[in-house]
Protein backbone atom coordinates (compact mmCIF):
# COMPACT_ATOMS: atom_id res chain seq x y z
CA UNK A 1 0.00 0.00 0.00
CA UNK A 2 2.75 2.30 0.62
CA UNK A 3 3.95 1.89 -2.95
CA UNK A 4 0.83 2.55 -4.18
CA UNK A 5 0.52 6.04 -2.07
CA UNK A 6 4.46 6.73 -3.22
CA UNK A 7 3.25 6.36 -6.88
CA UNK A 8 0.11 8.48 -6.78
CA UNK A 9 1.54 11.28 -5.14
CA UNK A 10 4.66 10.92 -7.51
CA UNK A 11 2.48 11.10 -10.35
CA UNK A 12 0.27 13.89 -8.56
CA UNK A 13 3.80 16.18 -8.12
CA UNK A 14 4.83 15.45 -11.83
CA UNK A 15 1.22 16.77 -13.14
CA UNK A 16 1.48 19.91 -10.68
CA UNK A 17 5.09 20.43 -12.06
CA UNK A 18 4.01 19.70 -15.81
CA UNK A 19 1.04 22.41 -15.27
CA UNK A 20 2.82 25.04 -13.75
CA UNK A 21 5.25 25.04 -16.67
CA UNK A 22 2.41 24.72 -19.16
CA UNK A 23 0.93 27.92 -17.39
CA UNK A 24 4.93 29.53 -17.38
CA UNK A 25 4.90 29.19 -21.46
CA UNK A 26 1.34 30.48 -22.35
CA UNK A 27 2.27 33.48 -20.22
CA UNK A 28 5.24 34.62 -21.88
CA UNK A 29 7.84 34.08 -19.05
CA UNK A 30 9.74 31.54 -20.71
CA UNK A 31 13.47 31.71 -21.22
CA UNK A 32 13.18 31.10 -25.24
CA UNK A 33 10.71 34.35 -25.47
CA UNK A 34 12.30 36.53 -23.51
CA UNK A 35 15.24 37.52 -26.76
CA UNK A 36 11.98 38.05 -28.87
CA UNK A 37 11.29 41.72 -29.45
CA UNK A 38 7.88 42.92 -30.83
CA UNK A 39 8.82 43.90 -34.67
CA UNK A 40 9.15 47.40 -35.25
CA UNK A 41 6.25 49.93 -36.02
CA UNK A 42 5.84 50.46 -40.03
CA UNK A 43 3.75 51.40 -42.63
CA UNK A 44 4.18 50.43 -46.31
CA UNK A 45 3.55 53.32 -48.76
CA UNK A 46 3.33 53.42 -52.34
CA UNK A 47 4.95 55.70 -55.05
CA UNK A 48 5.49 55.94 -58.84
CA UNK A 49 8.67 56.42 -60.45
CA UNK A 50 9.81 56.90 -64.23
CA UNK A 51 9.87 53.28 -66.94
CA UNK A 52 13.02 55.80 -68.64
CA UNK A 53 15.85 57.90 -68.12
CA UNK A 54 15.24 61.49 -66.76
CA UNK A 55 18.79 62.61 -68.32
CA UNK A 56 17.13 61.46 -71.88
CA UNK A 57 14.57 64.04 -71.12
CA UNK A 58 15.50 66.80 -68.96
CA UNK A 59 19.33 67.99 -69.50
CA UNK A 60 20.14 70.78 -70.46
CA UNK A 61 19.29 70.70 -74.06
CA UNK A 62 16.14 68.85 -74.24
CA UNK A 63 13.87 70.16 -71.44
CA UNK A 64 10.87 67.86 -71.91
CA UNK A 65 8.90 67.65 -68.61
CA UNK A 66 5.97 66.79 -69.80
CA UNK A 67 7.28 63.92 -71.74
CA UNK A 68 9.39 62.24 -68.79
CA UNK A 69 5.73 63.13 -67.22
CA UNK A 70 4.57 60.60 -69.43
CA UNK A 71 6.89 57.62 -68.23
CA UNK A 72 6.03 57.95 -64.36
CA UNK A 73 4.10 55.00 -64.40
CA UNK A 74 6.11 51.96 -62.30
CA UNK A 75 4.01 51.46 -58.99
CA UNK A 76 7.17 50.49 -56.17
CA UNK A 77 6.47 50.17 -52.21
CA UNK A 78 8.25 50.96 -49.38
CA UNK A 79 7.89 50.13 -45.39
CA UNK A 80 9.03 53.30 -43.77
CA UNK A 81 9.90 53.09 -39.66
CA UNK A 82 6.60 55.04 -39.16
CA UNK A 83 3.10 53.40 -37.57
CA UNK A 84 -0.10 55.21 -38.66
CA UNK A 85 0.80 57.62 -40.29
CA UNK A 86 -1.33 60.90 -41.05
CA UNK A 87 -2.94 61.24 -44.58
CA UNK A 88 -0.74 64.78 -45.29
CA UNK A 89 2.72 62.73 -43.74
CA UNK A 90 1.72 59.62 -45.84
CA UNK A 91 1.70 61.75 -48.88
CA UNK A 92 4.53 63.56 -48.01
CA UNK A 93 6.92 60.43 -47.32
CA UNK A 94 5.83 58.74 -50.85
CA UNK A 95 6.96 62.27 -52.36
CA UNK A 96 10.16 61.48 -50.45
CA UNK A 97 10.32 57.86 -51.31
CA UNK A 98 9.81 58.71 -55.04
CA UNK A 99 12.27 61.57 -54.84
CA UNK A 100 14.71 59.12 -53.65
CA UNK A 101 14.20 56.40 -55.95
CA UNK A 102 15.04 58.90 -59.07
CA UNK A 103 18.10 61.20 -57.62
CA UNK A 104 16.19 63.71 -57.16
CA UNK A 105 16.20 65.08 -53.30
CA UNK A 106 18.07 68.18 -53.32
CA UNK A 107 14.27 69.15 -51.71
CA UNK A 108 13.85 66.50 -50.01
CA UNK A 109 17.05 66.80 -48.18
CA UNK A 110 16.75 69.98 -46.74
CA UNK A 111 13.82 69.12 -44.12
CA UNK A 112 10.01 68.65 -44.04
CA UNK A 113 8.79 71.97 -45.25
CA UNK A 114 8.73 71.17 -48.59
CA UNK A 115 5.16 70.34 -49.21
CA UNK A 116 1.83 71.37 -47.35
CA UNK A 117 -1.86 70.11 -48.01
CA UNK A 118 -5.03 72.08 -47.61
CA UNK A 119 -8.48 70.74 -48.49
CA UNK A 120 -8.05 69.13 -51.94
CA UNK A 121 -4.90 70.88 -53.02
CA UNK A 122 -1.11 70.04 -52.46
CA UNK A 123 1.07 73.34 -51.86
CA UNK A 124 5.17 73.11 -52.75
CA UNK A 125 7.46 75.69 -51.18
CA UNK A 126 9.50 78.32 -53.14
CA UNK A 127 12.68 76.78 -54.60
CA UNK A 128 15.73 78.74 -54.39
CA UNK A 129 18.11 78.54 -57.77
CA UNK A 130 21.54 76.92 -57.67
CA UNK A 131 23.65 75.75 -60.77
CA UNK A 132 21.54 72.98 -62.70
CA UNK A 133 18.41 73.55 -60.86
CA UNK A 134 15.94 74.11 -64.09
CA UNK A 135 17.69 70.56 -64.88
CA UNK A 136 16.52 69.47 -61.50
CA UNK A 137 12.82 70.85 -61.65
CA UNK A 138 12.48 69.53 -65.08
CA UNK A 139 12.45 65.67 -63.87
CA UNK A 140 11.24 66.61 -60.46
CA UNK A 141 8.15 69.04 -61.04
CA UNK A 142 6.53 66.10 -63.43
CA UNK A 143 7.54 63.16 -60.62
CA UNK A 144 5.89 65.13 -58.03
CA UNK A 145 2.66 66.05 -59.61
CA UNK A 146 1.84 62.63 -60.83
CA UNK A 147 2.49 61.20 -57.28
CA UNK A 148 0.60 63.71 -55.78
CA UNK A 149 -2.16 63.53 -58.39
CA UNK A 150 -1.80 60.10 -57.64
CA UNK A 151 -3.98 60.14 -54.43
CA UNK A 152 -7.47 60.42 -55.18
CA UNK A 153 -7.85 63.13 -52.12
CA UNK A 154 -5.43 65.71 -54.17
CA UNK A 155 -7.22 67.74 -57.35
CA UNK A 156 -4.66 70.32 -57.66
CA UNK A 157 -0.96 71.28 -57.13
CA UNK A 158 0.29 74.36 -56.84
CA UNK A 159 4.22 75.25 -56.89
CA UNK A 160 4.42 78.70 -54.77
CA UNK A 161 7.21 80.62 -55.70
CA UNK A 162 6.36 83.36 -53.10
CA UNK A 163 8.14 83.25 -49.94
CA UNK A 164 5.46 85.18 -47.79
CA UNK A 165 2.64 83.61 -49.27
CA UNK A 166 4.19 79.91 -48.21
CA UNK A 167 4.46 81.23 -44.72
CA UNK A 168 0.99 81.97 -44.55
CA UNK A 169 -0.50 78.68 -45.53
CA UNK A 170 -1.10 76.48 -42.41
């Protein structure tokens, strides 16, 4: 009888054991998911860059925006580190992203300010000249408006080339 009652409670101290690290593994405290980080915040945006060569277009010579207009038609995606993002910022990044994808961020670069969104219509900020920068605006002007024209909440960009009137949109 004794082995009996040495057997039962062994078995009865392996099940409490087995459960208690059953409970340890469905509440996260285990040793294998404690290196596990939750993946990083993102959002995936979309952009349209040019099927040709912007140089073939726009360079110096041949200053045909509206034709390289014409071959901003590849769809790409990107994740950027960002979680829910705004409408305006999502805009605004895919300008980046686009920008990026073609060489073209001398605007992009130089901060955030370069674009702001009212009601249906996408403002630019004033561009200041620098050696090769009608080269520049030829391929960008066209890459910018069809991404922005893109998103079926813009109707109409406008490229401000006033200082004080880009200050006092909000």
């Amino acid at each position: 009888m004794n082995k009996k009652l040495f057997v039962f409670l062994s078995l009865g101290a392996l099940l409490l054991v087995g459960a208690g690290c059953l409970a340890e593994n469905q509440n996260g405290n285990t040793n294998a998911n404690a290196n596990v980080s939750p993946e990083p915040a993102k959002t995936t945006i979309s952009f349209l860059v040019s099927t040709g060569d912007k140089l073939k277009y726009c360079n110096g010579a041949d200053m045909a925006s509206e034709e390289f207009g014409k071959t901003i038609t590849k769809t790409l995606t990107k994740d950027v580190p960002l979680a829910d993002l705004s409408r305006n910022e999502s805009i605004k990044q895919s300008i980046v992203a686009a920008s990026e994808e073609e060489s073209l961020t001398n605007i992009v670069d130089q901060g955030n300010d370069f674009l702001k969104i009212a009601g249906d219509t996408a403002y630019l900020a004033p561009i200041d000249g620098w050696a090769g920068v009608s080269i520049f605006l030829c391929a960008w002007k066209p890459l910018v408006e069809v991404n922005l024209l893109n998103f079926s909440e813009i109707k109409k960009v406008v490229w401000v080339e006033d200082q004080q009137k880009w200050q006092e949109l909000k």
